[in-house]
PDB file of N, CA and C in Angstrom:
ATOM      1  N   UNK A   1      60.921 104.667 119.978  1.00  0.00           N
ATOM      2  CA  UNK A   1      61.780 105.124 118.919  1.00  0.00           C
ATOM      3  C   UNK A   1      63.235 105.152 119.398  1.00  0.00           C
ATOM      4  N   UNK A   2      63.878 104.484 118.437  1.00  0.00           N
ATOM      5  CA  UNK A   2      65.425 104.502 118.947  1.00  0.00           C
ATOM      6  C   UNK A   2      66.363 105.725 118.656  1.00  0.00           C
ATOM      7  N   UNK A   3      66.952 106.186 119.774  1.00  0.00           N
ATOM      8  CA  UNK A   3      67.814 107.472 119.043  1.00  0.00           C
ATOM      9  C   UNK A   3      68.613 107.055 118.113  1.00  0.00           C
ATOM     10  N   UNK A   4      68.831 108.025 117.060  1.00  0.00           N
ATOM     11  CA  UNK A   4      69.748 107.665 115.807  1.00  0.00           C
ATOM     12  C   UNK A   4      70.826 107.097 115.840  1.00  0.00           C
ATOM     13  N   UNK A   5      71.617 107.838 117.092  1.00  0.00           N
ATOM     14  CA  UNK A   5      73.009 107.485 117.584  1.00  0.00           C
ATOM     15  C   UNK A   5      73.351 105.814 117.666  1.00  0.00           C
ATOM     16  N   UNK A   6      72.115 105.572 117.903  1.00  0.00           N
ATOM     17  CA  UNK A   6      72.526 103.419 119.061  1.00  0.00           C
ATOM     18  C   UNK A   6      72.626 103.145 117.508  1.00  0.00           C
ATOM     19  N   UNK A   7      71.592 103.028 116.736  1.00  0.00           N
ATOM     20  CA  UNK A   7      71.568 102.693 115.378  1.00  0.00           C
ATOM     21  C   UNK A   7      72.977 102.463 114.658  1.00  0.00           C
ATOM     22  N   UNK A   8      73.589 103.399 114.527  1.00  0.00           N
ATOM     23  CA  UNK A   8      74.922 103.417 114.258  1.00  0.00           C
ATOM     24  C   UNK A   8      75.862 103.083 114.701  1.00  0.00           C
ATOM     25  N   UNK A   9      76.209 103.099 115.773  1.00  0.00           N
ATOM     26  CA  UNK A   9      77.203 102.134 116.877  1.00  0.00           C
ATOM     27  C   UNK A   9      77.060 100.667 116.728  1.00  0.00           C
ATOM     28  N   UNK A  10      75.520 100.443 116.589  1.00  0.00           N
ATOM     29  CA  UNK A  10      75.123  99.094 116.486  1.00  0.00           C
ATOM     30  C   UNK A  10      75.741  98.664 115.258  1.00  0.00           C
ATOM     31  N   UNK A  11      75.756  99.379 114.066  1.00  0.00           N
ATOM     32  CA  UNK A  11      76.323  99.039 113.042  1.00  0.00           C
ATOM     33  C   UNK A  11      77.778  99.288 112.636  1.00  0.00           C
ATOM     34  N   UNK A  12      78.286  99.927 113.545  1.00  0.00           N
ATOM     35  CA  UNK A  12      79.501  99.499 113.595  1.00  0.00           C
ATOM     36  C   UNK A  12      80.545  98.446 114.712  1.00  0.00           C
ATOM     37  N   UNK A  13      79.799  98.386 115.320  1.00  0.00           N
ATOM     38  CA  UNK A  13      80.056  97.407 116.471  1.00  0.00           C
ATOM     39  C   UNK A  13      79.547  95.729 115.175  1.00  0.00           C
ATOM     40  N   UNK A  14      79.021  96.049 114.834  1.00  0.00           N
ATOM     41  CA  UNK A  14      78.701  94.577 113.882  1.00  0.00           C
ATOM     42  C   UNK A  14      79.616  94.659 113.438  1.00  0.00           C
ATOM     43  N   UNK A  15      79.964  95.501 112.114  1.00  0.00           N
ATOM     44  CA  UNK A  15      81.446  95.771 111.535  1.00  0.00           C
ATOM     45  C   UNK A  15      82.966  95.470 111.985  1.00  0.00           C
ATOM     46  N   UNK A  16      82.526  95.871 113.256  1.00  0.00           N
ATOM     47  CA  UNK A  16      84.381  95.876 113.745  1.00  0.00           C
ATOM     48  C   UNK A  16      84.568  93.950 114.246  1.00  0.00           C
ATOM     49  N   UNK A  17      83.061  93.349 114.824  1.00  0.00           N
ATOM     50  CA  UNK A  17      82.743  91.805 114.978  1.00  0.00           C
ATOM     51  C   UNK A  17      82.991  91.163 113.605  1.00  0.00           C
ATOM     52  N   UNK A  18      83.141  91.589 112.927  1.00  0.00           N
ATOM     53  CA  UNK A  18      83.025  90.478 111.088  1.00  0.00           C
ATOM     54  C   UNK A  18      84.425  91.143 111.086  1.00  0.00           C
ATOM     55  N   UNK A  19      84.987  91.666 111.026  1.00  0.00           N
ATOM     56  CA  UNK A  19      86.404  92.653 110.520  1.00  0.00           C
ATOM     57  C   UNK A  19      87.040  91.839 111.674  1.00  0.00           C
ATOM     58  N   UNK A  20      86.885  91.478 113.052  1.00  0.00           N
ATOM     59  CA  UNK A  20      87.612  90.860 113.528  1.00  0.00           C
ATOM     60  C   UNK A  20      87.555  89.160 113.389  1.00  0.00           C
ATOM     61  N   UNK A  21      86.612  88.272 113.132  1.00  0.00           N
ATOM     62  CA  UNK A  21      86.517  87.504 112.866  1.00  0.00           C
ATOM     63  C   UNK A  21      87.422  87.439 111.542  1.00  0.00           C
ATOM     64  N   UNK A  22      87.306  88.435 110.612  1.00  0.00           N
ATOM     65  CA  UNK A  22      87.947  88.043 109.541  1.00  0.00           C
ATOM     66  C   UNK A  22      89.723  87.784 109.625  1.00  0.00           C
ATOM     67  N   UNK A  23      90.261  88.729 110.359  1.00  0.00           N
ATOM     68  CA  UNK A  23      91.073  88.738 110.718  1.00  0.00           C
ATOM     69  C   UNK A  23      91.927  88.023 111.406  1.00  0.00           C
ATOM     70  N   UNK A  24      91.095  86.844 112.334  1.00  0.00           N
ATOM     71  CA  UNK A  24      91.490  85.997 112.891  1.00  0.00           C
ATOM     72  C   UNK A  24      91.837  84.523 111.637  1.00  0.00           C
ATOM     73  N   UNK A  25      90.527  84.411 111.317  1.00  0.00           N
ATOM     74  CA  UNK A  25      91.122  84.123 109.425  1.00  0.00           C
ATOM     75  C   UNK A  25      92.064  83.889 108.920  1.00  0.00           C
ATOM     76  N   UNK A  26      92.515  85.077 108.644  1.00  0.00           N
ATOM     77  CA  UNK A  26      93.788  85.331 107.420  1.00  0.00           C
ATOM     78  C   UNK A  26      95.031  84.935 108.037  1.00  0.00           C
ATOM     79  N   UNK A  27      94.706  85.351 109.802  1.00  0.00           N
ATOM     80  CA  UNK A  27      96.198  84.739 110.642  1.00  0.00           C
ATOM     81  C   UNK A  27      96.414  83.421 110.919  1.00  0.00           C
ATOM     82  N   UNK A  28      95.177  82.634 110.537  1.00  0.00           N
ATOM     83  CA  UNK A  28      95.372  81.379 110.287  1.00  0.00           C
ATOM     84  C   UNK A  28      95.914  80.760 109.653  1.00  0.00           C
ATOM     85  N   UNK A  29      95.304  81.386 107.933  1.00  0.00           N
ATOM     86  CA  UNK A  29      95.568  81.119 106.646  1.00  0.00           C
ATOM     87  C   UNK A  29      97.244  81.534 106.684  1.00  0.00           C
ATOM     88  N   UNK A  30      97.498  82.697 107.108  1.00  0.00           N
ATOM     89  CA  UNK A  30      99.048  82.892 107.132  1.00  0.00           C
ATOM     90  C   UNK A  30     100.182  81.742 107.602  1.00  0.00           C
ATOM     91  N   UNK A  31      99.271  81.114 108.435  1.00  0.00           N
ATOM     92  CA  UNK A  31     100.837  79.698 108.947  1.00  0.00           C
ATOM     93  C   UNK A  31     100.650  78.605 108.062  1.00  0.00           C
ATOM     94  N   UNK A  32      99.918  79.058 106.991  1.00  0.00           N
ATOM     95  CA  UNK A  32      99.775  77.612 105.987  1.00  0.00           C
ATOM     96  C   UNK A  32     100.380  78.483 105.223  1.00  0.00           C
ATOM     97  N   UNK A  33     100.556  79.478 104.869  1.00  0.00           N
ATOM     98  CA  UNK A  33     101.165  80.113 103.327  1.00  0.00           C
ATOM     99  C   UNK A  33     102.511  80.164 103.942  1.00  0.00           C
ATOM    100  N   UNK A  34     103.552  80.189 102.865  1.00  0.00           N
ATOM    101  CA  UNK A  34     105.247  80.110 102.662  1.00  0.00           C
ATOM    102  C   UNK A  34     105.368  81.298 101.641  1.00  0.00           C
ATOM    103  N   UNK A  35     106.782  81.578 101.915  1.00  0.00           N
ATOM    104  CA  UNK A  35     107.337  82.172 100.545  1.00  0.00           C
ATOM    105  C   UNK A  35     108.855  81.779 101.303  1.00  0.00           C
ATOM    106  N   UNK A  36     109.459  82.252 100.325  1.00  0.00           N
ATOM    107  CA  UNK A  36     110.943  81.218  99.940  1.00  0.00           C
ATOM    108  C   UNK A  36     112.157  82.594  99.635  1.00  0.00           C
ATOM    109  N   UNK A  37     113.322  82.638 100.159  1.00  0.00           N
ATOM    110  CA  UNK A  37     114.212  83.722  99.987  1.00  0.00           C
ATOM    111  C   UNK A  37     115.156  83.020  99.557  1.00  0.00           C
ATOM    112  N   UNK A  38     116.644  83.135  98.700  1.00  0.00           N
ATOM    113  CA  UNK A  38     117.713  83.118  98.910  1.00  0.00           C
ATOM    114  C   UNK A  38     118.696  84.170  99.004  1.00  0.00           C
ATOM    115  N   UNK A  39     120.115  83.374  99.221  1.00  0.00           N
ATOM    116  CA  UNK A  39     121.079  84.330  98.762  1.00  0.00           C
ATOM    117  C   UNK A  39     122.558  83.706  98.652  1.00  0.00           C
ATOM    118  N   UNK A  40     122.897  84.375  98.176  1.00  0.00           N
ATOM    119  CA  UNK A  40     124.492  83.459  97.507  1.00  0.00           C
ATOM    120  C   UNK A  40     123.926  83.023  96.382  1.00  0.00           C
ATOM    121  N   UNK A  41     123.211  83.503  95.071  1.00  0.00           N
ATOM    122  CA  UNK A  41     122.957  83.523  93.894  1.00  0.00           C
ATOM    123  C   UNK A  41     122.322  81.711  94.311  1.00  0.00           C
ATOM    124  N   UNK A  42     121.861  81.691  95.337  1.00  0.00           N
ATOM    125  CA  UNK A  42     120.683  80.195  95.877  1.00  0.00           C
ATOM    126  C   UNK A  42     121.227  79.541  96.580  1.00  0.00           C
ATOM    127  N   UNK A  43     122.819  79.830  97.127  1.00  0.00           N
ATOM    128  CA  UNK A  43     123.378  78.898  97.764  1.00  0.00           C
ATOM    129  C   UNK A  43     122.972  78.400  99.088  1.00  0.00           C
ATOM    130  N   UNK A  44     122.669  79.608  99.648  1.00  0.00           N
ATOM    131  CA  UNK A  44     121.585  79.201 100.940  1.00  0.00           C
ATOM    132  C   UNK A  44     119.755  79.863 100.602  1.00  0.00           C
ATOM    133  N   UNK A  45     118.741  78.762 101.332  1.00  0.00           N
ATOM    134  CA  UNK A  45     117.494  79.655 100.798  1.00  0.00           C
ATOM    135  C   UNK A  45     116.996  78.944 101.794  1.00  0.00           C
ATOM    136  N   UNK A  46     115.812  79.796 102.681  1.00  0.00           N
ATOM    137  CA  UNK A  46     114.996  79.757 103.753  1.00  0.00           C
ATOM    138  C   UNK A  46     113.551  79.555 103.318  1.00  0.00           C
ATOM    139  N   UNK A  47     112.874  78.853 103.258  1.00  0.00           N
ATOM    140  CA  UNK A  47     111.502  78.903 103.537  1.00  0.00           C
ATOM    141  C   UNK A  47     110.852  79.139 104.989  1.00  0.00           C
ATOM    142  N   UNK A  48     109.824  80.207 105.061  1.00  0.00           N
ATOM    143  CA  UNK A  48     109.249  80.677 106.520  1.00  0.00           C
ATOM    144  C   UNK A  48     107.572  80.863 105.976  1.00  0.00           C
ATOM    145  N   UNK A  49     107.194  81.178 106.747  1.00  0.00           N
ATOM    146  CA  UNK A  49     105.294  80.856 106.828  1.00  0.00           C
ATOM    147  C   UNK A  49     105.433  82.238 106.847  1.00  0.00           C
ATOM    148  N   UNK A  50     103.693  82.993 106.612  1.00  0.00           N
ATOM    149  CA  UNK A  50     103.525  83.638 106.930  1.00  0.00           C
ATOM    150  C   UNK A  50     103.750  84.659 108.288  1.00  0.00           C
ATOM    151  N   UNK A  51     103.275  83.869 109.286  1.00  0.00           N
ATOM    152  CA  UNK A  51     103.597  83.872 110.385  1.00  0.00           C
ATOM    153  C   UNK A  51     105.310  83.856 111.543  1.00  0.00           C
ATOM    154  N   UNK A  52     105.597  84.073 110.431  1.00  0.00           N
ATOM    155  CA  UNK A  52     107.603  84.564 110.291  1.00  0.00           C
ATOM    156  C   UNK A  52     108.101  82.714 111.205  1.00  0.00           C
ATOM    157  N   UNK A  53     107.244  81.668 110.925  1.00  0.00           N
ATOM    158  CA  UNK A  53     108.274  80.268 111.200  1.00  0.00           C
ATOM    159  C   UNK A  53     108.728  80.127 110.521  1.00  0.00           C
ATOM    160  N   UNK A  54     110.323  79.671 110.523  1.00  0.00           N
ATOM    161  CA  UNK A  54     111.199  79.138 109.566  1.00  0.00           C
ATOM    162  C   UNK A  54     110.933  77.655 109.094  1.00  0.00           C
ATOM    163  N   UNK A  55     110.399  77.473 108.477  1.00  0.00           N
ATOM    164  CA  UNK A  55     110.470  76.194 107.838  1.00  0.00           C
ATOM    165  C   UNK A  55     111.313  75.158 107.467  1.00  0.00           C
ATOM    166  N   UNK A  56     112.258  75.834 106.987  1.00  0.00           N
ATOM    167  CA  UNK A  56     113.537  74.957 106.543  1.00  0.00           C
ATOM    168  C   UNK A  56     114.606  76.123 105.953  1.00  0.00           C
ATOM    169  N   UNK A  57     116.057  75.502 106.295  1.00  0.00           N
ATOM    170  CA  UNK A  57     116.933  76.020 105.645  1.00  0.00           C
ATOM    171  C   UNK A  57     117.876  75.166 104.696  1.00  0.00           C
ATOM    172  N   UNK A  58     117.832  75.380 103.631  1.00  0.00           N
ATOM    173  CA  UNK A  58     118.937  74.553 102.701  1.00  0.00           C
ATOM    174  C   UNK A  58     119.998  75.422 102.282  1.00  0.00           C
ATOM    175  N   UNK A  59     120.742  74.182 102.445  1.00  0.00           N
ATOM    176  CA  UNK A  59     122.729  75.085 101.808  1.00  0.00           C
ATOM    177  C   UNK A  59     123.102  73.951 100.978  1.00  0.00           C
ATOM    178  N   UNK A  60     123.455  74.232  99.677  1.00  0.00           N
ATOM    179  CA  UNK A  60     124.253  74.079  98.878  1.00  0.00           C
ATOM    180  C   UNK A  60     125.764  73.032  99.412  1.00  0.00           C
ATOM    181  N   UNK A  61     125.982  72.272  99.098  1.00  0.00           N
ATOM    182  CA  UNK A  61     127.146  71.838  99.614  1.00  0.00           C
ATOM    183  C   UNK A  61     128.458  72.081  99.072  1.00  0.00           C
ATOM    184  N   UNK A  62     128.150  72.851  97.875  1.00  0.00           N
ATOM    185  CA  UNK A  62     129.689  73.336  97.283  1.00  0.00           C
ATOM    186  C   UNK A  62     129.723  74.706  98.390  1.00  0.00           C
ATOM    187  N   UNK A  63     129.151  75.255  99.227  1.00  0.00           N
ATOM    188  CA  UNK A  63     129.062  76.535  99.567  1.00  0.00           C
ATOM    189  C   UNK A  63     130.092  76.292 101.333  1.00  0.00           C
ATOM    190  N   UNK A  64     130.293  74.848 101.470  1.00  0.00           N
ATOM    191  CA  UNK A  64     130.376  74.458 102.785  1.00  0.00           C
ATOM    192  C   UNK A  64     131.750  74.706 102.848  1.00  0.00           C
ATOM    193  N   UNK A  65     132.477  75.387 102.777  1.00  0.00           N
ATOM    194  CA  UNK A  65     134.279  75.975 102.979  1.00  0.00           C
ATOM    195  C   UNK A  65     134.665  75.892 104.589  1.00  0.00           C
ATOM    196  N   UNK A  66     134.896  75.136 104.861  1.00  0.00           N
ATOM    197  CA  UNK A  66     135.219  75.450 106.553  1.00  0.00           C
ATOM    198  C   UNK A  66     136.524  76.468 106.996  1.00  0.00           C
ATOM    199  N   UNK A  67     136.900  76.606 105.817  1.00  0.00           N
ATOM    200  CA  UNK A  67     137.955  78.082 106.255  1.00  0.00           C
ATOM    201  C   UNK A  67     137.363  79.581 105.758  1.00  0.00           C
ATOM    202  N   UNK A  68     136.060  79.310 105.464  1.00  0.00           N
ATOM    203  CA  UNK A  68     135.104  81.043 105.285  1.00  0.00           C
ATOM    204  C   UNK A  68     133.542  80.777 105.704  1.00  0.00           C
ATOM    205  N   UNK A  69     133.653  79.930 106.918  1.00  0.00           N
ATOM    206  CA  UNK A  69     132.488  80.435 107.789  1.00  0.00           C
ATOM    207  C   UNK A  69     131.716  81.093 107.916  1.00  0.00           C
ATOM    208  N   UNK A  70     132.329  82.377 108.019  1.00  0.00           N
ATOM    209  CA  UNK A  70     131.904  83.534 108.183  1.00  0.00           C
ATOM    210  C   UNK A  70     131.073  84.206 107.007  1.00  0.00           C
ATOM    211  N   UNK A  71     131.240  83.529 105.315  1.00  0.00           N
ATOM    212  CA  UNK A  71     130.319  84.129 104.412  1.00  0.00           C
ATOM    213  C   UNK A  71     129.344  82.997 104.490  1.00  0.00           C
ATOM    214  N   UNK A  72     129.373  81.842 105.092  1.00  0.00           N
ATOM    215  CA  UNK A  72     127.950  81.216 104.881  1.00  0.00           C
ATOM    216  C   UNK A  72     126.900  81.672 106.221  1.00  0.00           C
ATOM    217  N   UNK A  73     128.044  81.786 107.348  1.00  0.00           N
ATOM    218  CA  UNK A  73     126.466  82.604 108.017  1.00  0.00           C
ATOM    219  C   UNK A  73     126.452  83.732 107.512  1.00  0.00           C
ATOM    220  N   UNK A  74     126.978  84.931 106.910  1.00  0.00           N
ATOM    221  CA  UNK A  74     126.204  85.831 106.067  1.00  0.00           C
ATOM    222  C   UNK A  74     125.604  85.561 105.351  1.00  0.00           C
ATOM    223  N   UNK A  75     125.373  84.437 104.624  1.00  0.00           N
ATOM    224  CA  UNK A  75     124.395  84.268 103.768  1.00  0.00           C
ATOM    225  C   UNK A  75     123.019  83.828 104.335  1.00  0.00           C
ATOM    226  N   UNK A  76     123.344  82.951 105.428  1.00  0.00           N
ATOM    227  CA  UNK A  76     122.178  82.477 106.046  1.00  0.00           C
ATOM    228  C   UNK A  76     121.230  83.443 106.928  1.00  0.00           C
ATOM    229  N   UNK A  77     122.130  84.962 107.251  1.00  0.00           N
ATOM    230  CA  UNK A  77     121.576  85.655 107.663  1.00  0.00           C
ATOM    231  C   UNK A  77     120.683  86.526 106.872  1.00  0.00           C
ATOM    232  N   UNK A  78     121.337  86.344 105.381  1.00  0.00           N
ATOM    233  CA  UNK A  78     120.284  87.298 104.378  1.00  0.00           C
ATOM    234  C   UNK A  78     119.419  86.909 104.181  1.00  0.00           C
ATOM    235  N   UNK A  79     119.828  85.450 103.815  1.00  0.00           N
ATOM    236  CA  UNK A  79     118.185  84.635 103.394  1.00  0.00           C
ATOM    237  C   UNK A  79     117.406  84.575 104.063  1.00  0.00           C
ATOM    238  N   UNK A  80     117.600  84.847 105.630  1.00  0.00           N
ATOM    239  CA  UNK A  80     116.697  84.652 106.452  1.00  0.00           C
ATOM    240  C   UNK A  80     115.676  86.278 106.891  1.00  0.00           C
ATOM    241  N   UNK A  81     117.137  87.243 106.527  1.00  0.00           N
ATOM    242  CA  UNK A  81     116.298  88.237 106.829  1.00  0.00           C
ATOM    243  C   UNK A  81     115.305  89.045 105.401  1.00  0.00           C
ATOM    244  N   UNK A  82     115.634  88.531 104.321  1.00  0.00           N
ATOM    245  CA  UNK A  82     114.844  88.168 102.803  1.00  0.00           C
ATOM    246  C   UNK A  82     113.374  87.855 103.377  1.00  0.00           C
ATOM    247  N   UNK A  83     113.685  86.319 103.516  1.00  0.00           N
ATOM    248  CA  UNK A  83     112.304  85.519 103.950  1.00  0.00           C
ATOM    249  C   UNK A  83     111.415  86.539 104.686  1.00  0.00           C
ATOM    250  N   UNK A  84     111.926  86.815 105.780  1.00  0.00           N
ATOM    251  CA  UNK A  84     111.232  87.770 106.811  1.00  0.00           C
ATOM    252  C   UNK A  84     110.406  88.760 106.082  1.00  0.00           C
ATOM    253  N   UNK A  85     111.183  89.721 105.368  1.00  0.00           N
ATOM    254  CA  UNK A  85     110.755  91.024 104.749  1.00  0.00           C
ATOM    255  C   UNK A  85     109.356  90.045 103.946  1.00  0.00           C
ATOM    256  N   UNK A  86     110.144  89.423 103.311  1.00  0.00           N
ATOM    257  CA  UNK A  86     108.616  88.503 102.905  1.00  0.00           C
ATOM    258  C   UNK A  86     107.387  88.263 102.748  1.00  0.00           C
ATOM    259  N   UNK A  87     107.714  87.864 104.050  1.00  0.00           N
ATOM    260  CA  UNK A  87     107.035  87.548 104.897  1.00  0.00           C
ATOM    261  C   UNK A  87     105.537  88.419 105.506  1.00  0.00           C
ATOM    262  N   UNK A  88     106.686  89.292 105.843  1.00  0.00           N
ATOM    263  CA  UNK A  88     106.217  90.377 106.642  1.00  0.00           C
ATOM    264  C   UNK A  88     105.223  90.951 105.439  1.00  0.00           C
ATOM    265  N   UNK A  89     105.300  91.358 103.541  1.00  0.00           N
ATOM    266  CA  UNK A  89     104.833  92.047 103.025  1.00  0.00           C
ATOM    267  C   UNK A  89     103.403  91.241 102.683  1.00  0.00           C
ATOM    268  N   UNK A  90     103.802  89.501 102.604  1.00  0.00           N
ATOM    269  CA  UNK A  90     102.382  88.636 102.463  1.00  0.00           C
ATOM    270  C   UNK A  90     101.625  89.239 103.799  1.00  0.00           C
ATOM    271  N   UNK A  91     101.933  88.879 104.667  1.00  0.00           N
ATOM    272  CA  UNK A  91     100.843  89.269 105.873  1.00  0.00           C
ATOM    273  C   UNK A  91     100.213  90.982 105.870  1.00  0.00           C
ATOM    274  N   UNK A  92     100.804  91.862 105.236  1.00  0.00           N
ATOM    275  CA  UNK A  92     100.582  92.667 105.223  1.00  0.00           C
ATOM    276  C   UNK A  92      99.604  93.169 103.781  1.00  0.00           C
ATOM    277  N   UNK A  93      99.602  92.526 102.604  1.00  0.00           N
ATOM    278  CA  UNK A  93      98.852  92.480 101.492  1.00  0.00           C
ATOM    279  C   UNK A  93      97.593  91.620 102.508  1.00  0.00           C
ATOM    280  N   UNK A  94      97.763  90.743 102.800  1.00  0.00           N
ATOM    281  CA  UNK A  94      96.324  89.574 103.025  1.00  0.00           C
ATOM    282  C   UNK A  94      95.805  90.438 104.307  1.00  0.00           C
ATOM    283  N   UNK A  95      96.133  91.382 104.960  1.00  0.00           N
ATOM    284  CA  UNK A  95      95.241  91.988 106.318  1.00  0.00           C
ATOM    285  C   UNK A  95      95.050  93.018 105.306  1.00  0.00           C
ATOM    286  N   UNK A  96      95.310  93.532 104.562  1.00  0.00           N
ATOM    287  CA  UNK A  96      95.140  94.539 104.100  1.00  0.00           C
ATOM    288  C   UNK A  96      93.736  94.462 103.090  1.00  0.00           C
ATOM    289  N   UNK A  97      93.500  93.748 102.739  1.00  0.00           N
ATOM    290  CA  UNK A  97      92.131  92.655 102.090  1.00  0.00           C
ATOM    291  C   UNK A  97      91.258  92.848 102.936  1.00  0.00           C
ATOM    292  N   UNK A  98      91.175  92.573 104.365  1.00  0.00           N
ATOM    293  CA  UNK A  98      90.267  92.585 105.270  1.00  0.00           C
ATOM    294  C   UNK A  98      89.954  93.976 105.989  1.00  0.00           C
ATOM    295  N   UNK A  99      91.222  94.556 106.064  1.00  0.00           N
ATOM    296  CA  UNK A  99      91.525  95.632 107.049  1.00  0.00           C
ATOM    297  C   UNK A  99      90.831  96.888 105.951  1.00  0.00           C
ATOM    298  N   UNK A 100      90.861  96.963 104.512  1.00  0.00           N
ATOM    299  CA  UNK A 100      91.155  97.556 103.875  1.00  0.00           C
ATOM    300  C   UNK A 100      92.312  98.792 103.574  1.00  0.00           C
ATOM    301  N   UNK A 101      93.487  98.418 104.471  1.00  0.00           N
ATOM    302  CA  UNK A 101      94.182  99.031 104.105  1.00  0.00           C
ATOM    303  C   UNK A 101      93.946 100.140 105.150  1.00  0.00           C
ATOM    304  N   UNK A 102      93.552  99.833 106.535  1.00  0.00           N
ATOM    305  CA  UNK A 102      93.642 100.874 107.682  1.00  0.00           C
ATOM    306  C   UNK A 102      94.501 100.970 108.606  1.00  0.00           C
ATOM    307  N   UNK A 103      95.551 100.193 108.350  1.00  0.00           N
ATOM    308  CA  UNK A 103      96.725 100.037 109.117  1.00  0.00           C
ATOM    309  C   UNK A 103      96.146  99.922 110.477  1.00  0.00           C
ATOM    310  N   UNK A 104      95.677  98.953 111.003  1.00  0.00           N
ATOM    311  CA  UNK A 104      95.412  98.944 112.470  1.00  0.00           C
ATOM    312  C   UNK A 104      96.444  98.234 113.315  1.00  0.00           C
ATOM    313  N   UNK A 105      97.079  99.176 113.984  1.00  0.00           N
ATOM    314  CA  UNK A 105      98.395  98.579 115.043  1.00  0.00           C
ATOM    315  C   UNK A 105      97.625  96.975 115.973  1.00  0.00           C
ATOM    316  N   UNK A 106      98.890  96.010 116.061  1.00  0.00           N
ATOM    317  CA  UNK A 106      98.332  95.400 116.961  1.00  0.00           C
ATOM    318  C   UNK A 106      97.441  94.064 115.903  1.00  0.00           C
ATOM    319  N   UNK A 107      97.854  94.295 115.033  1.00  0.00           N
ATOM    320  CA  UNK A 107      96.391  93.066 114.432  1.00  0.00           C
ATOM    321  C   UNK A 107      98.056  91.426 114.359  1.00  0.00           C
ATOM    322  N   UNK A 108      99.034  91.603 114.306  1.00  0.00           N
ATOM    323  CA  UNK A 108      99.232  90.628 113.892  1.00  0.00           C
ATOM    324  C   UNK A 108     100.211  90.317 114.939  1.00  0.00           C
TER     325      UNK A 108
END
C-alpha cells in the first residue's frame, strides 16, 4: 500500500512536467508572433517578436530633417520602447494560458 503522500507528489510532479513542457511551447510560439508600435503619429514604427527581437524599423522619409536629429531618435526610441511594452504584455497573456496566471518568476 502506497502512503497517500507519494500519490500526490506523483501528481504533481506530472503537473509541473506538462506545465513545463507547455511552456517551453508558447516560448517558441512567441519568436514567430510580432506586434508592431509606432510613434510620430507612424512616422517611425518597429516591429519586434514576442521574444523582444526587433524585426524591423521603418521611418517615414518626410520625417528625415538632418537639422532635428534629435526628434527622430526620440521617436525611434518610443516606438521601440512601445513595441517592447508589447511585447512584453503578448508574452505575458500567452504564459498566462499555461501558467494560469501564477506568475512564476523566471519562466521567460
Amino acid at each position: 500500500m502506497k502512503p497517500k503522500g507519494l500519490g500526490n507528489l506523483n501528481k504533481l510532479m506530472k503537473q509541473a512536467q506538462e506545465m513545463q513542457t507547455q511552456v517551453a511551447r508558447v516560448q517558441e510560439e512567441l519568436g514567430a508572433k510580432e506586434v508592431e508600435a509606432a510613434a510620430g503619429g507612424g512616422a517611425v514604427s518597429v516591429r519586434m517578436t514576442g521574444k523582444m527581437e526587433v524585426k524591423s524599423i521603418k521611418i517615414q522619409p518626410e520625417v528625415l530633417d538632418p537639422d532635428d536629429v534629435e526628434m527622430l531618435e526620440d521617436m525611434i526610441l518610443a516606438a521601440l520602447n512601445e513595441a517592447r511594452r508589447e511585447a512584453e504584455a503578448l508574452a505575458e497573456r500567452e504564459m498566462g494560458k499555461v501558467t494560469g496566471g501564477m506568475g512564476l518568476p523566471g519562466i521567460f
